[in-house]
N, C-alpha and C. Protein backbone atom coordinates (compact mmCIF):
# COMPACT_ATOMS: atom_id res chain seq x y z
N UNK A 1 6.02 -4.50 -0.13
CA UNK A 1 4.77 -3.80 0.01
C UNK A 1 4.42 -3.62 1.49
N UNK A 2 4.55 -4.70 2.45
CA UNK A 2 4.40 -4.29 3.77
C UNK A 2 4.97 -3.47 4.31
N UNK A 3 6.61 -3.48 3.48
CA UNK A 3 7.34 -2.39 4.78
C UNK A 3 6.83 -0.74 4.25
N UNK A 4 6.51 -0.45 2.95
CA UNK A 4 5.81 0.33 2.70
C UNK A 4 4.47 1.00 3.47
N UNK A 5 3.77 -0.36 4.09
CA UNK A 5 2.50 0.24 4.30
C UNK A 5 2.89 0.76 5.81
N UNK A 6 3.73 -0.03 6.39
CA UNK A 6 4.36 0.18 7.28
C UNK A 6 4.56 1.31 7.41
N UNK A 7 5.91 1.94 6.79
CA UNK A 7 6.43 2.86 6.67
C UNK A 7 5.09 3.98 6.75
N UNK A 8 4.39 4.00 5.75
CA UNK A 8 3.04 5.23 5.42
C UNK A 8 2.60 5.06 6.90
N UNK A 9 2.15 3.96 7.32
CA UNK A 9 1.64 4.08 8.70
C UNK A 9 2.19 4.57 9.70
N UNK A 10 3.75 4.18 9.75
CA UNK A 10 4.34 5.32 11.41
C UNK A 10 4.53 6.47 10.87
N UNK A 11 4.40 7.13 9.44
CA UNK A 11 4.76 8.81 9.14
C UNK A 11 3.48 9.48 9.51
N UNK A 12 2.40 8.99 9.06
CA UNK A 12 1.40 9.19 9.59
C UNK A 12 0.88 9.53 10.73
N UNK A 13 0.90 8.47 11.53
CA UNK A 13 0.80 8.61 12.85
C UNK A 13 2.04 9.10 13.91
N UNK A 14 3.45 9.94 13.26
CA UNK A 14 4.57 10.48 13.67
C UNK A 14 3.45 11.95 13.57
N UNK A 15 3.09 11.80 11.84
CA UNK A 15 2.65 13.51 11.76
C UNK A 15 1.18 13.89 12.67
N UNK A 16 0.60 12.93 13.17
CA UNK A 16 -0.67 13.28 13.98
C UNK A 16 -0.32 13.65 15.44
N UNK A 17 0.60 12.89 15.85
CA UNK A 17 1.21 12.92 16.80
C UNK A 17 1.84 14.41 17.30
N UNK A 18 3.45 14.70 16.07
CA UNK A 18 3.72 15.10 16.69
C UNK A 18 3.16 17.05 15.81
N UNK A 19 2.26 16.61 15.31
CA UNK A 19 1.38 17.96 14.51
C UNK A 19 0.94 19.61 15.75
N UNK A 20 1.32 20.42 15.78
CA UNK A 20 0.69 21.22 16.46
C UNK A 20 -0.70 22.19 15.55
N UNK A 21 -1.17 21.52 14.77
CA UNK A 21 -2.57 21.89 14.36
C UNK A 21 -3.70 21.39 15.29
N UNK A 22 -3.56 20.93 15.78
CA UNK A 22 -4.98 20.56 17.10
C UNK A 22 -5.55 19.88 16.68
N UNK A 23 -7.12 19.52 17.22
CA UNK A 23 -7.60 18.51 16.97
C UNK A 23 -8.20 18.50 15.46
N UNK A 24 -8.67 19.77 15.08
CA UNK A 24 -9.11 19.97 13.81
C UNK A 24 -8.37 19.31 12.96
N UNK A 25 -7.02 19.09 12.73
CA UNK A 25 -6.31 18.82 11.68
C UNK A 25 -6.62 17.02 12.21
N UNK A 26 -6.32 16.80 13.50
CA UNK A 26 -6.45 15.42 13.72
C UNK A 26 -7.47 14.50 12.70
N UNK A 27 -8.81 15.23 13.19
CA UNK A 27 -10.33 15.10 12.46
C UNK A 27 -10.37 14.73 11.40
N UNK A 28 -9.49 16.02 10.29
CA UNK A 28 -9.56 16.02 9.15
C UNK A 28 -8.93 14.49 8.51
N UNK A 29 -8.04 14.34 9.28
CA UNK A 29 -7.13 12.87 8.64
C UNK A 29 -7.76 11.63 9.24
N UNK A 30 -8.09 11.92 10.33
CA UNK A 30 -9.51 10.56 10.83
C UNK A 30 -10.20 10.37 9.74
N UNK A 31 -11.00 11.43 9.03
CA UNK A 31 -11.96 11.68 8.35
C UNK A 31 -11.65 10.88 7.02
N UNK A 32 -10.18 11.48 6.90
CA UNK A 32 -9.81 10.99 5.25
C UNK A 32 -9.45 9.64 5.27
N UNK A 33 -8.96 9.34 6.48
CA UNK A 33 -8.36 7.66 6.33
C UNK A 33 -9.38 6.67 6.36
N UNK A 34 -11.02 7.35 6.80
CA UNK A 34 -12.12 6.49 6.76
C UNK A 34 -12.64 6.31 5.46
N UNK A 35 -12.69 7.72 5.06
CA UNK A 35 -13.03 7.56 3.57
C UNK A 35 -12.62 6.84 2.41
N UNK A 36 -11.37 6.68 2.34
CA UNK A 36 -9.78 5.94 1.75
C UNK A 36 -10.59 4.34 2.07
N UNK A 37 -10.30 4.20 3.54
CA UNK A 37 -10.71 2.95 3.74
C UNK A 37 -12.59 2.26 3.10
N UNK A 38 -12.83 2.92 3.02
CA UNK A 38 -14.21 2.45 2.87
C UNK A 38 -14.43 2.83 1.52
N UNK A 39 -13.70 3.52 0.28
CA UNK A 39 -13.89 3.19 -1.24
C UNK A 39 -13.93 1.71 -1.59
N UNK A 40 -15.10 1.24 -2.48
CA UNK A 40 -15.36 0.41 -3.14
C UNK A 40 -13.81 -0.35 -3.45
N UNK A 41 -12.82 0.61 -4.33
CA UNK A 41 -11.71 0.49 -5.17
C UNK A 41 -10.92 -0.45 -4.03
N UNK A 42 -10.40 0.53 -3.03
CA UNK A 42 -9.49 -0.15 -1.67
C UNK A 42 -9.91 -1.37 -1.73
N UNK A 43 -11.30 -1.50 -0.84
CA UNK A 43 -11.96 -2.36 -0.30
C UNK A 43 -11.81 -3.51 -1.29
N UNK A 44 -11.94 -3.64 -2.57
CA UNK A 44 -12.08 -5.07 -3.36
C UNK A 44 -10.54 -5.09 -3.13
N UNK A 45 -9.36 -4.37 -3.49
CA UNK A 45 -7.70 -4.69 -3.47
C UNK A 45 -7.58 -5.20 -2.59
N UNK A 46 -8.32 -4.96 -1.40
CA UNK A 46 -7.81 -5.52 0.00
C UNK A 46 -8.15 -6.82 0.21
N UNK A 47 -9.67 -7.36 -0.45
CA UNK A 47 -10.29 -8.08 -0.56
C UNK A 47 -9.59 -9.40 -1.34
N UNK A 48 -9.11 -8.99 -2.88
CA UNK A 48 -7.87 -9.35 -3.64
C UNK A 48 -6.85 -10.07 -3.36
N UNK A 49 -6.12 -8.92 -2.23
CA UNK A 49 -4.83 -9.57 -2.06
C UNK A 49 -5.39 -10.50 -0.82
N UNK A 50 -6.23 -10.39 0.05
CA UNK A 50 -6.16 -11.45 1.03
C UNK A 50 -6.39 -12.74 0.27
N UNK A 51 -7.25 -13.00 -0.69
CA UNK A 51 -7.66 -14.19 -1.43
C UNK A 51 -6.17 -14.61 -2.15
N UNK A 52 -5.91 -13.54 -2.91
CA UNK A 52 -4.31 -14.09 -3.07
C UNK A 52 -3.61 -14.43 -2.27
N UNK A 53 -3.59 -13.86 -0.99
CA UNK A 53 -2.55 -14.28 0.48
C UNK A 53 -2.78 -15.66 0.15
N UNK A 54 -4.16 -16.04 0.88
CA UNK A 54 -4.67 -17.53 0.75
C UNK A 54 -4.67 -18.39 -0.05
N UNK A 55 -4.97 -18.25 -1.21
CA UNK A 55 -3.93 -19.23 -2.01
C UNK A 55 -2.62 -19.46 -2.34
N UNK A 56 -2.13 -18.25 -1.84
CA UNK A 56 -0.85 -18.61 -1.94
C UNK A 56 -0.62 -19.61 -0.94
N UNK A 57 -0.84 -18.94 0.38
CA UNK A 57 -0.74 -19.84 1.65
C UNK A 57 -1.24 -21.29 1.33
N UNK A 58 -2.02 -21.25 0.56
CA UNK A 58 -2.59 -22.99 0.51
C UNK A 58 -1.85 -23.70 -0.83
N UNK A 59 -1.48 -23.34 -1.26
CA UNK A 59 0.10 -23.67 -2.27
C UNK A 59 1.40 -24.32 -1.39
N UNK A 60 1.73 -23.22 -0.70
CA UNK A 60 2.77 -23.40 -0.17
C UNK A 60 2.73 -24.52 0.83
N UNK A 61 1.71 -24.30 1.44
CA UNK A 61 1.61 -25.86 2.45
C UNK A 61 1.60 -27.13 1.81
N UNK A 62 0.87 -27.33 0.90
CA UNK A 62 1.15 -28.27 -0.02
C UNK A 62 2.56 -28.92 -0.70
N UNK A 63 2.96 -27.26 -1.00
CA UNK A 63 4.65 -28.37 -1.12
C UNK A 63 5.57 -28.44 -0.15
N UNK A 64 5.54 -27.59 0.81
CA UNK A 64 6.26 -27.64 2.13
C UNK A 64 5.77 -29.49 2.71
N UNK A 65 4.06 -29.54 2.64
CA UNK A 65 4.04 -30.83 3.49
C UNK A 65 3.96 -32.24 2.73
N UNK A 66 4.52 -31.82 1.42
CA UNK A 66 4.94 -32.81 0.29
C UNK A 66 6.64 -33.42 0.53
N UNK A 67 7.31 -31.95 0.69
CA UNK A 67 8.67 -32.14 1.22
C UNK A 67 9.21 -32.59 2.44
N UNK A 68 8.12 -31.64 3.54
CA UNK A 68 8.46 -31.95 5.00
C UNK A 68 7.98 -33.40 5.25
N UNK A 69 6.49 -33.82 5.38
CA UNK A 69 5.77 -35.08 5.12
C UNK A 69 5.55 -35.18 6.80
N UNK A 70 5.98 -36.27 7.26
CA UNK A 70 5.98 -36.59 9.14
C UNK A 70 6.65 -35.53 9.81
N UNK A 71 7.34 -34.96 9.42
CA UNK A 71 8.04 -34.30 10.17
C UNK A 71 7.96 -33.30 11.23
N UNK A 72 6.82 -32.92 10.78
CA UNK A 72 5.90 -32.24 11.16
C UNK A 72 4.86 -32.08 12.54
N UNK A 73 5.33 -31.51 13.69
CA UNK A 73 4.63 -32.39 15.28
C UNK A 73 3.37 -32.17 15.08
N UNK A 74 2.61 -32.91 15.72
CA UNK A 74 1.48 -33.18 15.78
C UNK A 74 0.75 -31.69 15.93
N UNK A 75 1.20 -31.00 17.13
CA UNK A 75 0.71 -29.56 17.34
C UNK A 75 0.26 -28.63 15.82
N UNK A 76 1.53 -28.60 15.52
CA UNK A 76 1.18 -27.72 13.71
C UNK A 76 0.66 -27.79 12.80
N UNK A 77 0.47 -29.69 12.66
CA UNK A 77 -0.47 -30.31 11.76
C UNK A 77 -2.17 -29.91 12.11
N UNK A 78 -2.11 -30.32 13.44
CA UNK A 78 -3.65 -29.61 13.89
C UNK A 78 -3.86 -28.30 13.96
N UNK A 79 -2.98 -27.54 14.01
CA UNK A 79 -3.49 -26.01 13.89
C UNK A 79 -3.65 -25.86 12.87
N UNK A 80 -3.10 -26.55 11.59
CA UNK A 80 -2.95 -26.06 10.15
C UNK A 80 -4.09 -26.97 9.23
N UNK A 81 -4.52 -27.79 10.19
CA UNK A 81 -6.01 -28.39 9.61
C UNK A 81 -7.12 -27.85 10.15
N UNK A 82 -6.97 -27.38 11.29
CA UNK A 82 -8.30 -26.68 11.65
C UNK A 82 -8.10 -25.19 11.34
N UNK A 83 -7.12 -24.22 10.81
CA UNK A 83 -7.43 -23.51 10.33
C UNK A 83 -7.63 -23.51 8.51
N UNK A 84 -7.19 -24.37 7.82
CA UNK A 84 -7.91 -25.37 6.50
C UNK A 84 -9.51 -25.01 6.36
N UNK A 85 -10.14 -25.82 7.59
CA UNK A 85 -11.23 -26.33 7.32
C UNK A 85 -12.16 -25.29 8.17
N UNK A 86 -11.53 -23.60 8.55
CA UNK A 86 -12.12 -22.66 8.32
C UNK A 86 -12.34 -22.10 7.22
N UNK A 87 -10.79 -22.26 6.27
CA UNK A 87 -11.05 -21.87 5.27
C UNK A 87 -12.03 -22.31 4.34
N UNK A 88 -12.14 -23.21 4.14
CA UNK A 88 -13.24 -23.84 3.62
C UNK A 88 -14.49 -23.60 4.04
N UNK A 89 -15.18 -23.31 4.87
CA UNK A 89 -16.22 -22.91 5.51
C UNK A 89 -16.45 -21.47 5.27
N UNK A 90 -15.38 -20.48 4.74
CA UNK A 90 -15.33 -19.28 4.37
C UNK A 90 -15.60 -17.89 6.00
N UNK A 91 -14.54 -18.45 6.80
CA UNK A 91 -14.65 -17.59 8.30
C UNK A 91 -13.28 -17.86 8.13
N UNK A 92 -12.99 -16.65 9.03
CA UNK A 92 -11.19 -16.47 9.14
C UNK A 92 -11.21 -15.51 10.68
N UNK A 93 -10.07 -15.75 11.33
CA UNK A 93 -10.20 -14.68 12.70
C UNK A 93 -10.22 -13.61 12.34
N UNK A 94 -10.40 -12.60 12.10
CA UNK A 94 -10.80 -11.47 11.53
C UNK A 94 -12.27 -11.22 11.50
N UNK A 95 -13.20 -12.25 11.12
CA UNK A 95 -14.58 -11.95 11.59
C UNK A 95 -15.27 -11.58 9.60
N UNK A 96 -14.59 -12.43 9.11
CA UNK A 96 -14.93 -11.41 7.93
C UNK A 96 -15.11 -12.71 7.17
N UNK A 97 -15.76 -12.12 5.90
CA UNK A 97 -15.76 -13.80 4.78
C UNK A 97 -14.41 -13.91 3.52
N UNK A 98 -14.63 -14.77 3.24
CA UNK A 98 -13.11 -15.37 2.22
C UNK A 98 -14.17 -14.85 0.68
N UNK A 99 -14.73 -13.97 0.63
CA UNK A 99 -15.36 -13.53 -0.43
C UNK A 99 -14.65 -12.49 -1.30
């Protein structure tokens, strides 16, 4: 699915780029990719899969640090508890809520 969105994203911005319709046509696809972005529908999927990201992500650490255990340097353990106990607090770098 990423390399997909991927993909949609450099054809996109290949066809804005290398488009000789001017700015009008530019506009028009500014216009539409805001609109796209800001449907209700998008907006909860997007909403969706990040909550799914995150539990997944909080799965996986669990059995990774079931398996790994000490192994683990001190550095990673603290990045991976203080970003935890954002999650929990419902803030993420992004600026947005875990809602």
């Amino acid at each position: 699915m990423r390399y997909k969105l991927t993909f949609i994203a450099g054809a996109a911005l290949g066809y804005v780029i290398g488009t000789r319709a001017g700015r009008e046509r530019y506009e028009q696809l500014r216009k539409s990719a805001r609109q796209f972005a800001q449907n209700p529908a998008v907006r909860n999927a997007a909403e969706s899969a990040a909550q799914g990201g995150r539990q997944f992500a909080g799965k996986a650490y669990s059995t990774v640090s079931d398996k790994v255990g000490d192994r683990v340097p001190d550095s990673v353990a603290d990045r991976v508890r203080s970003l935890r106990e954002k999650s929990q607090r419902g803030e993420d770098d992004w600026g947005t809520s875990n809602t």
